[in-house]
Protein backbone atom coordinates (compact mmCIF):
# COMPACT_ATOMS: atom_id res chain seq x y z
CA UNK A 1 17.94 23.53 -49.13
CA UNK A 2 14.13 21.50 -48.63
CA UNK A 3 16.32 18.53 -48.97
CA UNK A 4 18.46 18.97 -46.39
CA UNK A 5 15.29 19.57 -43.91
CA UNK A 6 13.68 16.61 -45.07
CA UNK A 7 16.72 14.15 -44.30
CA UNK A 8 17.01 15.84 -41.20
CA UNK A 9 13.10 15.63 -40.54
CA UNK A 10 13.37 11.69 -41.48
CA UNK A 11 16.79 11.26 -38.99
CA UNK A 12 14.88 13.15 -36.16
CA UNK A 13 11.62 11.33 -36.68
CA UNK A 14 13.68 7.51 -36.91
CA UNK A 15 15.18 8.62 -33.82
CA UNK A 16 12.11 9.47 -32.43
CA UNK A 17 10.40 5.52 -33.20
CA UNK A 18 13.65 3.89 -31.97
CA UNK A 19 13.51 5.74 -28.39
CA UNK A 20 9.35 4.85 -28.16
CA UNK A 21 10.09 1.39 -29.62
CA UNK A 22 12.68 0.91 -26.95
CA UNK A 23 10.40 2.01 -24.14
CA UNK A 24 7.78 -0.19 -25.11
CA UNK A 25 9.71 -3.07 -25.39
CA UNK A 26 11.54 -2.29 -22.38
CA UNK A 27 7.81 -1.96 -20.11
CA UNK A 28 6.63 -5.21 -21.74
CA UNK A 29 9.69 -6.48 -20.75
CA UNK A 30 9.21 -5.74 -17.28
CA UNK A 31 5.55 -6.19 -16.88
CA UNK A 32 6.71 -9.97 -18.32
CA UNK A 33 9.55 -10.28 -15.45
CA UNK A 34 6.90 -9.30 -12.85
CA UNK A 35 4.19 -11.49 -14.10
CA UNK A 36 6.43 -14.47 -14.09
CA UNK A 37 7.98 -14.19 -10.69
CA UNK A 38 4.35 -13.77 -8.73
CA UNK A 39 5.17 -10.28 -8.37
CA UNK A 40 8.30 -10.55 -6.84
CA UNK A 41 10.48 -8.34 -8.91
CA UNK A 42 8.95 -4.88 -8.77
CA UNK A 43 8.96 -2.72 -12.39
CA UNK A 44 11.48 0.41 -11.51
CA UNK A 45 10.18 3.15 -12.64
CA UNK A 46 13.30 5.02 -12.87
CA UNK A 47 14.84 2.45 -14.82
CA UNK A 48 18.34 1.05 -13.65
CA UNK A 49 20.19 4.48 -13.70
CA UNK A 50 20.32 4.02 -9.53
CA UNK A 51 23.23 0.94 -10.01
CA UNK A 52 26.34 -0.01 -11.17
CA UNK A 53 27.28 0.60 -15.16
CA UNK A 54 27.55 -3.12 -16.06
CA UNK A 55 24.89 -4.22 -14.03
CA UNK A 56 22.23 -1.26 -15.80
CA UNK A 57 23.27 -2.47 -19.48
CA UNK A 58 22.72 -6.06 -18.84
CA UNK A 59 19.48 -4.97 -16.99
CA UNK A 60 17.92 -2.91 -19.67
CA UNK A 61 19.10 -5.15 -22.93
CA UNK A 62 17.70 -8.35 -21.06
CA UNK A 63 14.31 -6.40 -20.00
CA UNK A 64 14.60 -5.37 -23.94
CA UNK A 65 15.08 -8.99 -25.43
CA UNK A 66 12.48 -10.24 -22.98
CA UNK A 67 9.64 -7.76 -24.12
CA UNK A 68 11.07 -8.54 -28.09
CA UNK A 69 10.77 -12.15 -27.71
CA UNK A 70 7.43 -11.89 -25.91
CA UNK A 71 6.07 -10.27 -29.74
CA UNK A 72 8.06 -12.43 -31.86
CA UNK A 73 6.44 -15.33 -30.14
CA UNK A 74 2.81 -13.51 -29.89
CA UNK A 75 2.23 -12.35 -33.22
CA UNK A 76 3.25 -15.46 -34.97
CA UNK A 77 0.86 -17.52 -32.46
CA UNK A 78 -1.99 -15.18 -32.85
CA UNK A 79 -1.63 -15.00 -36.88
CA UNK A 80 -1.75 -19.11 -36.39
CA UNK A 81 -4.77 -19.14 -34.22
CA UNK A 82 -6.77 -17.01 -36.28
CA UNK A 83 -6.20 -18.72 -39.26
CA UNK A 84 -7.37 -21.66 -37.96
CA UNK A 85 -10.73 -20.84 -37.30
């Protein structure tokens, strides 16, 4: 019977890191999109539930792939910089 808990306990807490590593790469994704257009495109703090279906999935998986890519290229470039010195 503990097993069953503790697969349910490790399913609820992998759930739990997917849905905060989503937000965070969602908001770095957006603070990126602002930064880069001079503060043109405002962060929504709702997300995109206010628009059409199509348009909210491409919205949040590019804001998503845009906050990813910004860590895949940071980490990498700050390992290399520190190394270096």
């Amino acid at each position: 019977m503990g097993n069953i808990a503790e697969d349910f306990l490790k399913e609820v807490l992998k759930f739990i890191f997917a849905v905060i590593l989503g937000w965070f790469l969602f908001w770095t994704g957006e603070a990126i999109i602002t930064l880069l257009s001079f503060g043109l495109h405002r962060p929504r703090w709702r997300g995109y539930s206010g628009t059409g279906a199509l348009k909210w999935v491409f919205s949040e998986a590019a804001l998503v792939f845009v906050g990813f890519a910004f860590w895949l290229v940071s980490f990498p470039l700050a390992y290399n910089l520190l190394t270096k010195a």
